[in-house]
C-alpha atoms as a PDB file:
ATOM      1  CA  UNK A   1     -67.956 134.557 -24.845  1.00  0.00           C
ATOM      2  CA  UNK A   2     -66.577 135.108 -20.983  1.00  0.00           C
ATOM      3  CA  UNK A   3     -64.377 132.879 -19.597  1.00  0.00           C
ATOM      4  CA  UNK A   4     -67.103 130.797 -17.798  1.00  0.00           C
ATOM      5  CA  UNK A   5     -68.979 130.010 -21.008  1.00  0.00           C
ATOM      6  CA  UNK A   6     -65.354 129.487 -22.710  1.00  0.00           C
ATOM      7  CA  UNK A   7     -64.258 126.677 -20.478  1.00  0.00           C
ATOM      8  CA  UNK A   8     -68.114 125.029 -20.544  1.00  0.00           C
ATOM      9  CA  UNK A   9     -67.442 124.836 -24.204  1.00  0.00           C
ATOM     10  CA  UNK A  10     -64.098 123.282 -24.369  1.00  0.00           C
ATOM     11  CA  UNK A  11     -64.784 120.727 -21.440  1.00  0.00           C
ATOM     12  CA  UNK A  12     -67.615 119.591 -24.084  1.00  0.00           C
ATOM     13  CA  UNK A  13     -65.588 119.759 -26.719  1.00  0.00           C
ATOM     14  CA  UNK A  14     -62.822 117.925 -25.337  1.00  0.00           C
ATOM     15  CA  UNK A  15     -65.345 115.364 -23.217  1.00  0.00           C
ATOM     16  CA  UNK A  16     -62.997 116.406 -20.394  1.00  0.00           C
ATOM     17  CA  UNK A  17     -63.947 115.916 -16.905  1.00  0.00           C
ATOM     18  CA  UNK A  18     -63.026 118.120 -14.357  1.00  0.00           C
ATOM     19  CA  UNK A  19     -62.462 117.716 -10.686  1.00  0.00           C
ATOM     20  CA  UNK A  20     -62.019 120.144  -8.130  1.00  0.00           C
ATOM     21  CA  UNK A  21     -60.759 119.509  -4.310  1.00  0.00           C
ATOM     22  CA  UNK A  22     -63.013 121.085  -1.828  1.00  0.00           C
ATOM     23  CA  UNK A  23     -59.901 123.480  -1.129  1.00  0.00           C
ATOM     24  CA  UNK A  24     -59.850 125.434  -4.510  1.00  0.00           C
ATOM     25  CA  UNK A  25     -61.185 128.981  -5.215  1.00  0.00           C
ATOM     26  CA  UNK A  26     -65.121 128.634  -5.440  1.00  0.00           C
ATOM     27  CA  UNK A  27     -65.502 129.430  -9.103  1.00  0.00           C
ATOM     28  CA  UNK A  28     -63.662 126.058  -9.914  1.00  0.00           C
ATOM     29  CA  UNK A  29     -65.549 123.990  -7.374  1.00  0.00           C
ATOM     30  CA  UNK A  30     -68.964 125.641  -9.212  1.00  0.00           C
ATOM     31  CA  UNK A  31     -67.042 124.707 -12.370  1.00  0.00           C
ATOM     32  CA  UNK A  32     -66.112 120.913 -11.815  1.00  0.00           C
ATOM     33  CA  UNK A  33     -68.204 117.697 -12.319  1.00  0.00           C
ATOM     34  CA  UNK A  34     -66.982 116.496  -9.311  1.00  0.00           C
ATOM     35  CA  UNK A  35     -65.625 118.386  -5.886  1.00  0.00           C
ATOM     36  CA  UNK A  36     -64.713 116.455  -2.547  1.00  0.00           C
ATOM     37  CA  UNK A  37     -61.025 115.220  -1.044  1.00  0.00           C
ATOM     38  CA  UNK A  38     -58.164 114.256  -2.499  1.00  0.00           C
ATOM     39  CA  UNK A  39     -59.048 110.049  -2.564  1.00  0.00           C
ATOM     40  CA  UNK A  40     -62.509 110.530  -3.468  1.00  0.00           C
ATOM     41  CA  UNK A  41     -62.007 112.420  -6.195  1.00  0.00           C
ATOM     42  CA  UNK A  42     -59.683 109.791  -7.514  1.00  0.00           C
ATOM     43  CA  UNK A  43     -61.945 107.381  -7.000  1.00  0.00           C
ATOM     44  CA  UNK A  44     -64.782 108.903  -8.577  1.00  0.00           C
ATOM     45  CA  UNK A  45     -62.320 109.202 -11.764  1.00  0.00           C
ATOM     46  CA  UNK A  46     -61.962 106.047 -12.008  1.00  0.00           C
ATOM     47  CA  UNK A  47     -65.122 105.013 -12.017  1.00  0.00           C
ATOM     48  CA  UNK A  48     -65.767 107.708 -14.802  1.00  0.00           C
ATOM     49  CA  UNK A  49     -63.072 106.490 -16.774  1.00  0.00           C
ATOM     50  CA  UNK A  50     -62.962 109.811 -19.035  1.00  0.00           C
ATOM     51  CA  UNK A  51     -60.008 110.166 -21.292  1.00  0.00           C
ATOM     52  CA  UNK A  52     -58.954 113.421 -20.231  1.00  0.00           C
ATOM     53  CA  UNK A  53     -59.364 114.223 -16.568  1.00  0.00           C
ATOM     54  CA  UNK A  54     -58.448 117.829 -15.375  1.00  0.00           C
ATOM     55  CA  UNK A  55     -57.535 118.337 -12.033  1.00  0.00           C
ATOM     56  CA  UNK A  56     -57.927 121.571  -9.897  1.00  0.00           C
ATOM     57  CA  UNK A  57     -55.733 120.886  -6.576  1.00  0.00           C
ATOM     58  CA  UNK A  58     -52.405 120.257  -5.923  1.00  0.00           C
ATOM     59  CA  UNK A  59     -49.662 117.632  -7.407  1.00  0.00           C
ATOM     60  CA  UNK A  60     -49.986 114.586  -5.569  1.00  0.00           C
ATOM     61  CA  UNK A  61     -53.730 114.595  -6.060  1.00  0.00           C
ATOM     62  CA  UNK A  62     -53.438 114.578  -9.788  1.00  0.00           C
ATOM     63  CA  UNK A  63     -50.928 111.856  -9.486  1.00  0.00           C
ATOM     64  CA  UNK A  64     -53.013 109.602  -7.366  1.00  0.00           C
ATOM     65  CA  UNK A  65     -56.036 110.556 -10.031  1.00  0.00           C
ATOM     66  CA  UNK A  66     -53.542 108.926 -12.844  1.00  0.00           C
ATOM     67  CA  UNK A  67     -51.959 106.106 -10.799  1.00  0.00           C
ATOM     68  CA  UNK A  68     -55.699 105.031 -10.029  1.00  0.00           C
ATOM     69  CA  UNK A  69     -56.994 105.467 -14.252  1.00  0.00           C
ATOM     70  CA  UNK A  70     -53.557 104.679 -16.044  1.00  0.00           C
ATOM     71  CA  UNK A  71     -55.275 104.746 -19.223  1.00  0.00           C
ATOM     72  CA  UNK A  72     -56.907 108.343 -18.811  1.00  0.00           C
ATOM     73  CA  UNK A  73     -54.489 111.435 -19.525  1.00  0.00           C
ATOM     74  CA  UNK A  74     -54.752 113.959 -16.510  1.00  0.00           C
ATOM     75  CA  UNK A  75     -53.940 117.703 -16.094  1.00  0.00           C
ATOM     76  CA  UNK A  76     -52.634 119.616 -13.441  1.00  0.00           C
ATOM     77  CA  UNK A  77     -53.632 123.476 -14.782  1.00  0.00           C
ATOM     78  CA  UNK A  78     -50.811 124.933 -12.603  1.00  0.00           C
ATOM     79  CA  UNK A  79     -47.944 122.895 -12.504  1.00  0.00           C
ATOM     80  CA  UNK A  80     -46.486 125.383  -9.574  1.00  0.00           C
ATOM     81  CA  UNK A  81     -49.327 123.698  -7.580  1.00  0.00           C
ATOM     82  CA  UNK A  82     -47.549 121.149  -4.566  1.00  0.00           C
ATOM     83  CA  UNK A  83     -48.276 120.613  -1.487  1.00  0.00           C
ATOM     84  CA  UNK A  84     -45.475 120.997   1.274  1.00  0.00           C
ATOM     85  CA  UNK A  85     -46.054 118.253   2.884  1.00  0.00           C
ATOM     86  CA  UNK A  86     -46.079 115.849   0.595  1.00  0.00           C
ATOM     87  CA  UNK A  87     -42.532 117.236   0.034  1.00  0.00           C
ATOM     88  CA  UNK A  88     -41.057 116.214   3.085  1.00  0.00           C
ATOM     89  CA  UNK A  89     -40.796 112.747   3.344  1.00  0.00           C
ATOM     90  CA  UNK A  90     -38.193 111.531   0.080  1.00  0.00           C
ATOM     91  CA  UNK A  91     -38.373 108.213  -1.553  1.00  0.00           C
ATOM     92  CA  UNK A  92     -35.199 108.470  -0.566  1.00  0.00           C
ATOM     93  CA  UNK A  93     -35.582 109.556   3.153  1.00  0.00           C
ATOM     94  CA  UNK A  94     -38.415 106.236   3.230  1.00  0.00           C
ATOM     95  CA  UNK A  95     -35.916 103.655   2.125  1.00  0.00           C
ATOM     96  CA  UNK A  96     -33.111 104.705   5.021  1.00  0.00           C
ATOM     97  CA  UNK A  97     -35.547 104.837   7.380  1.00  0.00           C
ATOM     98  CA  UNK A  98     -36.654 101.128   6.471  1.00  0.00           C
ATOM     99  CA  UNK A  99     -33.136 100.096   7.573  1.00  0.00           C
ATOM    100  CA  UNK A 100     -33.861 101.567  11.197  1.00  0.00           C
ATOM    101  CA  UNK A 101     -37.403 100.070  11.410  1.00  0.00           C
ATOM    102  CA  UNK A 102     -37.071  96.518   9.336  1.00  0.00           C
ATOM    103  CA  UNK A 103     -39.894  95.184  10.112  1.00  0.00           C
ATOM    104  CA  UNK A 104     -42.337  97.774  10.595  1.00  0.00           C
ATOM    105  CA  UNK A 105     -45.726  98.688   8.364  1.00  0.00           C
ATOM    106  CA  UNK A 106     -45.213 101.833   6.550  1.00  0.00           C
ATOM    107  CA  UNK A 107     -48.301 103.703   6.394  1.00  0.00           C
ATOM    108  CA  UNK A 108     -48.411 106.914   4.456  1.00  0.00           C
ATOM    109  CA  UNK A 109     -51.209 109.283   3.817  1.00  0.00           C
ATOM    110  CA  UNK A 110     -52.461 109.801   0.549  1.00  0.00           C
ATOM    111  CA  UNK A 111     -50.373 113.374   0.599  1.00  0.00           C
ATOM    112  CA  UNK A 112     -47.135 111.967  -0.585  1.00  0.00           C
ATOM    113  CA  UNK A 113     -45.942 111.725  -3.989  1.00  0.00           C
ATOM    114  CA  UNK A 114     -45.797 109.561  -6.201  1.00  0.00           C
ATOM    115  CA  UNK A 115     -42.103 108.016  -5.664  1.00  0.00           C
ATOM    116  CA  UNK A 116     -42.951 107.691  -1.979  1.00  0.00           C
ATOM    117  CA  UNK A 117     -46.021 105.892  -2.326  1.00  0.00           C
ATOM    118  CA  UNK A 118     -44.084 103.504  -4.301  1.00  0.00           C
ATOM    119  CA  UNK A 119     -41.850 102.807  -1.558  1.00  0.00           C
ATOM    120  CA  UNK A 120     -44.885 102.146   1.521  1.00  0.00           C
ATOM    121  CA  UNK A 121     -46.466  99.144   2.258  1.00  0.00           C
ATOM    122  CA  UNK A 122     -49.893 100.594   2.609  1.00  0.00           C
ATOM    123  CA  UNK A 123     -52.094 104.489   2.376  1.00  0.00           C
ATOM    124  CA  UNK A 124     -55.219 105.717   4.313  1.00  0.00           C
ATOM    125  CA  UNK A 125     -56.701 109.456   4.112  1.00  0.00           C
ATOM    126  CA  UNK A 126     -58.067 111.131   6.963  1.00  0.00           C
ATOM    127  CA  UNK A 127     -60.968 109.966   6.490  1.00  0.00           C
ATOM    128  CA  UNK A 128     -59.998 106.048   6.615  1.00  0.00           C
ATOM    129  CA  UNK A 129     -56.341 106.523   8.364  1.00  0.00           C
ATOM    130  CA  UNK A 130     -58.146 104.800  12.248  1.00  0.00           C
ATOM    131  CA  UNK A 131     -59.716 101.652   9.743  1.00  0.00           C
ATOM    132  CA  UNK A 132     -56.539 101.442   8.332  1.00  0.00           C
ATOM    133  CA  UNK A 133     -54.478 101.280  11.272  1.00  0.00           C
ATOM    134  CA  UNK A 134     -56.815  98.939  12.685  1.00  0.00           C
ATOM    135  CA  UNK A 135     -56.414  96.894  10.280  1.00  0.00           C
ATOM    136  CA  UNK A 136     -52.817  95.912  11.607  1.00  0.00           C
ATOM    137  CA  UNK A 137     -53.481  94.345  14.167  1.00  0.00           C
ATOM    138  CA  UNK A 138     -50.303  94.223  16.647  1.00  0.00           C
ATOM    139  CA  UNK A 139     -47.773  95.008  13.528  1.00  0.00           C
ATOM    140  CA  UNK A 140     -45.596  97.533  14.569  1.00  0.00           C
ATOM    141  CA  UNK A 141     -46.269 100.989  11.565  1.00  0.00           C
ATOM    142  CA  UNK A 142     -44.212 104.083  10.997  1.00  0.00           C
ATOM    143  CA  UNK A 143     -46.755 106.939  10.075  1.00  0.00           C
ATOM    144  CA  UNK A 144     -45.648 109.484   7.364  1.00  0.00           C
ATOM    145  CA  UNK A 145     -45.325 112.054   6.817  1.00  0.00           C
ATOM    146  CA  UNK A 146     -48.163 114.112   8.793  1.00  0.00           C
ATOM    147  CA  UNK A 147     -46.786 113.964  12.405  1.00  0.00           C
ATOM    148  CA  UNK A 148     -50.037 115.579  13.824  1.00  0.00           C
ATOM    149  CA  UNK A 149     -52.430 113.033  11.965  1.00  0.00           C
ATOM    150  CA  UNK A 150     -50.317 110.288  13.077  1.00  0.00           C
ATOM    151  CA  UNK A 151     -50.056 111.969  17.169  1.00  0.00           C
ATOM    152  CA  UNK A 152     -53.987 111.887  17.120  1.00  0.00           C
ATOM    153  CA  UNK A 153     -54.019 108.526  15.759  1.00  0.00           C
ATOM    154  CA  UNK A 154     -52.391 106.994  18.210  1.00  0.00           C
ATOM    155  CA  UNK A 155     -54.208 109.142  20.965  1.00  0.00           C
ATOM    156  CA  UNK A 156     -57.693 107.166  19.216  1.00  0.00           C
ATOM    157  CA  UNK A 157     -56.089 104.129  18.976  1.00  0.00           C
ATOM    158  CA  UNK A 158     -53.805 103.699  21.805  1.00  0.00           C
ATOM    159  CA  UNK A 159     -51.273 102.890  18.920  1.00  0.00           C
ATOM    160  CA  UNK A 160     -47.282 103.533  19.245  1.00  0.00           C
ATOM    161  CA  UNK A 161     -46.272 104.498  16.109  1.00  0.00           C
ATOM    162  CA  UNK A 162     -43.384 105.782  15.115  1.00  0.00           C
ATOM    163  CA  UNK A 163     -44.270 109.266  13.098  1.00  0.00           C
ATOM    164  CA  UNK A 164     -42.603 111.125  10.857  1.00  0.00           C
ATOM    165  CA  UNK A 165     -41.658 114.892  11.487  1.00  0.00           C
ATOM    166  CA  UNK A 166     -43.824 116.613   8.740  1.00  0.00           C
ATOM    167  CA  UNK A 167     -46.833 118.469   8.575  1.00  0.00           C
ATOM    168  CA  UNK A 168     -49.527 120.587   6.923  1.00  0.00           C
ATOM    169  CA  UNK A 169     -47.899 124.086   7.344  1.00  0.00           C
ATOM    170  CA  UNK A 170     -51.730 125.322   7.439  1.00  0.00           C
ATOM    171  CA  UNK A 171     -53.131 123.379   9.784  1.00  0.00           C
ATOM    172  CA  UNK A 172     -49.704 123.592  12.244  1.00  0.00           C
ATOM    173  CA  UNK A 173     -50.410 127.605  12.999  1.00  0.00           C
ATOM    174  CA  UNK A 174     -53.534 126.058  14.878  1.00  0.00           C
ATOM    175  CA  UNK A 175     -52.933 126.400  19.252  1.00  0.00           C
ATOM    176  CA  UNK A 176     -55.563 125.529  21.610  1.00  0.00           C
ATOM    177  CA  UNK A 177     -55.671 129.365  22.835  1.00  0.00           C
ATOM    178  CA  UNK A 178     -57.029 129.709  19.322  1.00  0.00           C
ATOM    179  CA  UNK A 179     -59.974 127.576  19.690  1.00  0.00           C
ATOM    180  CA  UNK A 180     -60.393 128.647  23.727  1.00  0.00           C
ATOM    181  CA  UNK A 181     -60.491 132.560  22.124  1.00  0.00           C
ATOM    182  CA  UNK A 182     -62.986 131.513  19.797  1.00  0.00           C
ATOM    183  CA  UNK A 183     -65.206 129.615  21.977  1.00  0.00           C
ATOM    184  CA  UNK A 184     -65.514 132.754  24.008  1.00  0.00           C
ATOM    185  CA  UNK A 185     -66.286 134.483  21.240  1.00  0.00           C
ATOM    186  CA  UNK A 186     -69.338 131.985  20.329  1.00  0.00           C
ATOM    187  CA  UNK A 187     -69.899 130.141  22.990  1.00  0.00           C
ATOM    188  CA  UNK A 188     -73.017 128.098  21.799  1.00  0.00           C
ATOM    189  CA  UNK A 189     -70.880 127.001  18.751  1.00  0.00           C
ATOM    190  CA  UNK A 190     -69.162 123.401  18.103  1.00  0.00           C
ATOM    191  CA  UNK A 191     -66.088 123.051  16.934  1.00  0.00           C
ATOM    192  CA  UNK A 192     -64.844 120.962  14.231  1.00  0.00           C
ATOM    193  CA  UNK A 193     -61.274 120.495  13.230  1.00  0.00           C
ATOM    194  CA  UNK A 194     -58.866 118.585  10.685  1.00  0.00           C
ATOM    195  CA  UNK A 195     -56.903 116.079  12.376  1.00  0.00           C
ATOM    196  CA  UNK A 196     -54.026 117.485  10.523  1.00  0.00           C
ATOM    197  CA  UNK A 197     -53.884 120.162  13.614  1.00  0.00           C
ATOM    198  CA  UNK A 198     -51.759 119.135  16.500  1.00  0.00           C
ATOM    199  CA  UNK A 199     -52.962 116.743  19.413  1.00  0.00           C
ATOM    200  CA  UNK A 200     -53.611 119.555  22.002  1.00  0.00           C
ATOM    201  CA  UNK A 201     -55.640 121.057  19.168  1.00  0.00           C
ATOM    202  CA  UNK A 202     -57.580 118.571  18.303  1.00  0.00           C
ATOM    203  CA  UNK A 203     -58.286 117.585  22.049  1.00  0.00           C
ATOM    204  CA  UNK A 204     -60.196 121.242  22.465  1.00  0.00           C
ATOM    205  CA  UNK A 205     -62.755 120.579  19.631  1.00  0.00           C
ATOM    206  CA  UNK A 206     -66.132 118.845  19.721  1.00  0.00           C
ATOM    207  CA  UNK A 207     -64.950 116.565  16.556  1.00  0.00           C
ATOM    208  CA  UNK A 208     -62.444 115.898  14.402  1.00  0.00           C
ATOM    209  CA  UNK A 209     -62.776 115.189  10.738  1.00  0.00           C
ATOM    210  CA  UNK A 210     -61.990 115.284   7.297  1.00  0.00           C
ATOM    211  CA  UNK A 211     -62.917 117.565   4.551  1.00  0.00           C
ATOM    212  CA  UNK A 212     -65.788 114.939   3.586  1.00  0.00           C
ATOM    213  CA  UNK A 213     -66.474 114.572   7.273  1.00  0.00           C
ATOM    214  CA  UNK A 214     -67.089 117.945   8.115  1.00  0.00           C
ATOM    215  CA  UNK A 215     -69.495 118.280   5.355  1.00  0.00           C
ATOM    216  CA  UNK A 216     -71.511 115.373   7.119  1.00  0.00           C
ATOM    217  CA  UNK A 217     -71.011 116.631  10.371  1.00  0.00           C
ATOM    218  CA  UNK A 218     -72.240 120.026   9.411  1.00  0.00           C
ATOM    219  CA  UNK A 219     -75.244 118.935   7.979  1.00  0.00           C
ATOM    220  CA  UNK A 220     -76.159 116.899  10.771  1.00  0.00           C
ATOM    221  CA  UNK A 221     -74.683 118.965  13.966  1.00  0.00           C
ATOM    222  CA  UNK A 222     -77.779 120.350  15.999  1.00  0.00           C
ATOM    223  CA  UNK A 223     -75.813 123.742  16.371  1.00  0.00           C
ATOM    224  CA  UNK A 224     -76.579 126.382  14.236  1.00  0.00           C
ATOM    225  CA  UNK A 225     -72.811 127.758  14.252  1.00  0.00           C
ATOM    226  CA  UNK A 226     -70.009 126.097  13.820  1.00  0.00           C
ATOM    227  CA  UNK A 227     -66.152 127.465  14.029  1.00  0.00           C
ATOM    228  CA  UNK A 228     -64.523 125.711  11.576  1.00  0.00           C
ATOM    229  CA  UNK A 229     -60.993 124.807  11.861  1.00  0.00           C
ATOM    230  CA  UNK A 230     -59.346 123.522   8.294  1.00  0.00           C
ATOM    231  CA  UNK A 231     -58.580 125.272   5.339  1.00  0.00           C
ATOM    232  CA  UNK A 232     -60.645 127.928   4.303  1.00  0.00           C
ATOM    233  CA  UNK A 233     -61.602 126.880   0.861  1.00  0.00           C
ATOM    234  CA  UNK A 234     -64.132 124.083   2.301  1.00  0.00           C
ATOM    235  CA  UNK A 235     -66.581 126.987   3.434  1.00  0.00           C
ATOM    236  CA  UNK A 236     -67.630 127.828   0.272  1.00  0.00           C
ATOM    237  CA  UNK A 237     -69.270 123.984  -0.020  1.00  0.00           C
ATOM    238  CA  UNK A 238     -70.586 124.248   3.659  1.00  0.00           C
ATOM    239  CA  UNK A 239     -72.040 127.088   3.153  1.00  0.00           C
ATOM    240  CA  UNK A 240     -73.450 126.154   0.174  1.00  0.00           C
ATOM    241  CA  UNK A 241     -74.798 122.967   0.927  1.00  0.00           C
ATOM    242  CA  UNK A 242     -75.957 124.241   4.632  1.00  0.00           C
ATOM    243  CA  UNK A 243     -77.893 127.566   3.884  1.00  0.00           C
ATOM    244  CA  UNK A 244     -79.067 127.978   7.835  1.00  0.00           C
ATOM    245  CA  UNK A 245     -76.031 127.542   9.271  1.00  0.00           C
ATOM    246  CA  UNK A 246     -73.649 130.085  10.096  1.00  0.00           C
ATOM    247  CA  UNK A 247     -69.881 128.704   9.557  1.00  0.00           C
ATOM    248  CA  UNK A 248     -67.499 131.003  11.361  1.00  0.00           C
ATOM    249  CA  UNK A 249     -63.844 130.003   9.927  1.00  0.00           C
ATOM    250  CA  UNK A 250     -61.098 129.585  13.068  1.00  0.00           C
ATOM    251  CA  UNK A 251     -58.738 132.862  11.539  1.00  0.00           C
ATOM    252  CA  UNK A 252     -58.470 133.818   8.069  1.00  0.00           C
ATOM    253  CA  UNK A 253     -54.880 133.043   7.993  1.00  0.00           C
ATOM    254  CA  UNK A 254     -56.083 129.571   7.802  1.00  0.00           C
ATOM    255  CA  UNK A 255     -55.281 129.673   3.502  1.00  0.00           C
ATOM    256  CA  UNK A 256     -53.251 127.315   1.219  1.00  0.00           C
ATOM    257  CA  UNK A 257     -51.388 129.742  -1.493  1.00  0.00           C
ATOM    258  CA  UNK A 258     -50.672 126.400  -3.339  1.00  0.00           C
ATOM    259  CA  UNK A 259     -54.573 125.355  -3.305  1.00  0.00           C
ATOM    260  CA  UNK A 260     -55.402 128.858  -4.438  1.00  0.00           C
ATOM    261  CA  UNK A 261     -53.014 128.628  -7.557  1.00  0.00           C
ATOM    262  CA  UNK A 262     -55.496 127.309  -9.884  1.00  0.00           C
ATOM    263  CA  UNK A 263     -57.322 130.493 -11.719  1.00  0.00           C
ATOM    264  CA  UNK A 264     -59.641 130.404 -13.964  1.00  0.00           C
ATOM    265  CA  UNK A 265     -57.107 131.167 -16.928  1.00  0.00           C
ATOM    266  CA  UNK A 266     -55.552 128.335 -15.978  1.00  0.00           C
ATOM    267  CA  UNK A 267     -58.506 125.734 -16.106  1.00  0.00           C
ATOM    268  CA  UNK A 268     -59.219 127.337 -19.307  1.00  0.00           C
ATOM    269  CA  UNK A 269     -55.667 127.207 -20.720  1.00  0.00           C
ATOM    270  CA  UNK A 270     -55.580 123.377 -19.550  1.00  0.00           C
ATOM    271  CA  UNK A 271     -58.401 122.158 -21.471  1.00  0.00           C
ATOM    272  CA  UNK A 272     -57.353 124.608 -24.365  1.00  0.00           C
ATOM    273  CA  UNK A 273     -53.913 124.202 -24.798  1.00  0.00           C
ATOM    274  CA  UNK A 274     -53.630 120.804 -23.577  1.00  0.00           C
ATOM    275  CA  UNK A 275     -51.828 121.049 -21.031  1.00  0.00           C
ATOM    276  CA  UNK A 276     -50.020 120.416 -17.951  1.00  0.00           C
ATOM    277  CA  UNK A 277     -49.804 116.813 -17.796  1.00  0.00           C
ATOM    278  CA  UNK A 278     -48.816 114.799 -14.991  1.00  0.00           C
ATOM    279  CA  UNK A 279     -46.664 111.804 -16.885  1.00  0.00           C
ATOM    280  CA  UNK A 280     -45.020 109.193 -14.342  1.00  0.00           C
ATOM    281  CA  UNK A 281     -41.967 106.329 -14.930  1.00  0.00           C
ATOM    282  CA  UNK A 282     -43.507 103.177 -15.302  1.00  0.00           C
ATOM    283  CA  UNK A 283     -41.672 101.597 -12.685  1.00  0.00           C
ATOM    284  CA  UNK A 284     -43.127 103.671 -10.253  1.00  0.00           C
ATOM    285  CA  UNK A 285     -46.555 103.711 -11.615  1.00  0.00           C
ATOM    286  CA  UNK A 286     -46.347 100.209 -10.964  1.00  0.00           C
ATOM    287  CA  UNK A 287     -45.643 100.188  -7.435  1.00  0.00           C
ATOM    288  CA  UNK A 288     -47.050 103.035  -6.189  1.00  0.00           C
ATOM    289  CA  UNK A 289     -50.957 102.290  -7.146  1.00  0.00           C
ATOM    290  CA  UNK A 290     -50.410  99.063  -4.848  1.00  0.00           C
ATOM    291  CA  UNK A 291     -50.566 101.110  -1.094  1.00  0.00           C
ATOM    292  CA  UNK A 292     -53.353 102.976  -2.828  1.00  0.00           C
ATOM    293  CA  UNK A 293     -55.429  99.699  -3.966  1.00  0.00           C
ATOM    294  CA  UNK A 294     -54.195  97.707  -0.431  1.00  0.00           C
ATOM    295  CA  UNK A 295     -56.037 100.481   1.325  1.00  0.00           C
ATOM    296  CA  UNK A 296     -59.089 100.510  -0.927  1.00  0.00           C
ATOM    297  CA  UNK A 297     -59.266  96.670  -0.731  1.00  0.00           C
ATOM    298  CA  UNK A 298     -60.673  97.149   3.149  1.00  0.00           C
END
């Protein structure tokens, strides 16, 4: 039995369902019973309700998984698997800067951990982050921890919020000369971009989208090529899913080591072994599924 085989047996075995961001190697996306972002995978969990979820991405997507199905067990298969960002904005770091905005909104995007969730008032994605911000009204909000998503945000929106100084360290290498080089390169392409790149960035594409919205936009976009600008794992689905269209990726420095942890092995171990699994206090359980739900309630 190969390792392919192996893991199709023990994920029937176990009833296990596996989920795979649209960032992972390929042969886990081709592997899962459900691949797309961070929030909709967690959603779609929850809706499944399976007892043993095992998710291939990084830390604070497993942990939103189990804050949003508190009764399912979930596994991380690499527990080395984080994302940077999410590491730079503390619990601790949230609650003093409370004290300097008092009575501000505190928005955070979904990639935070756990303990910081617990201490915002409400979360949006990339996907959602302009209907959330919409959504209060004149309130003054403090963005974290993605200072780029935030910048572009209030570009859209006309907003003033105060943001956070974090970022994706993958989508920050972006620069407009970037784009301008590749547009010379393929002129008749469009450009489509995360909005975790920088405002100038962003500015010098033809749209700007999440990982879900790229997948839309690709299948829709009259052009035939398209110079994608996000993490490179995503053009394994686009390609996939879009078999006329040629998807020419920005640089192929444009990689996530900690999305490319997972293995194969790994997966396999998970199911087999039982393990890594992503166990959170109570307390902050508790509060941090309420930014989560407050967003999903619009």
């Amino acid at each position: 039995m190969n390792i392919i085989e192996e893991i199709r047996s023990l994920k029937a075995e176990r009833k296990a369902l596996v989920l795979a961001h649209n960032y992972v190697r390929p042969e886990l996306q081709e592997l899962a019973d459900f691949t797309g972002d961070s929030l909709e995978l967690s959603v779609r969990a929850r809706k499944a309700a399976a007892p043993l979820m095992v998710f291939c991405g990084v830390r604070f997507m497993a942990e939103t998984a189990k804050l949003l199905s508190p009764d399912s067990r979930v596994l991380l298969p690499n527990p080395d698997a984080d994302c940077p960002m999410a590491r730079m904005a503390s619990a601790e770091q949230i609650r003093a800067w409370r004290s300097e905005f008092p009575d501000a909104v505190f928005v955070a995007y979904v990639n935070t951990t756990a303990e910081t969730k617990a201490e915002v008032d409400i979360c949006c994605t990339s996907g959602n982050a302009e209907k959330v911000i919409r959504s209060l009204g004149d309130r003054k909000a403090v963005f974290l921890p993605d200072k780029n998503l935030g910048g572009n945000l209030n570009n859209t929106l006309g907003t003033e919020m105060a943001l956070w100084n974090g970022c994706c360290p993958v989508h920050a290498q972006v620069t407009p000369e970037m784009i301008a080089e590749a547009r010379r390169q393929w002129p008749d392409a469009a450009v489509m971009i995360h909005p975790e790149c920088a405002p100038a960035c962003v500015a010098a594409a033809d749209a700007a989208l999440s990982t879900a919205g790229m997948l839309k936009y690709a299948s829709s976009c009259p052009k035939e090529t398209i110079i994608t600008v996000t993490e490179s794992g995503l053009l394994h689905r686009l390609r996939k899913e879009n078999p006329g269209k040629r998807f020419i990726p920005l640089t192929a420095e444009l990689l996530c080591p900690d999305m490319k942890k997972i293995t194969l092995e790994d997966l396999r171990d998970a199911l087999k072994y039982d393990r890594y699994e992503i166990v959170l206090p109570p307390d902050v359980m508790e509060k941090a599924v309420k930014p989560i739900e407050k967003m999903l309630d619009l």
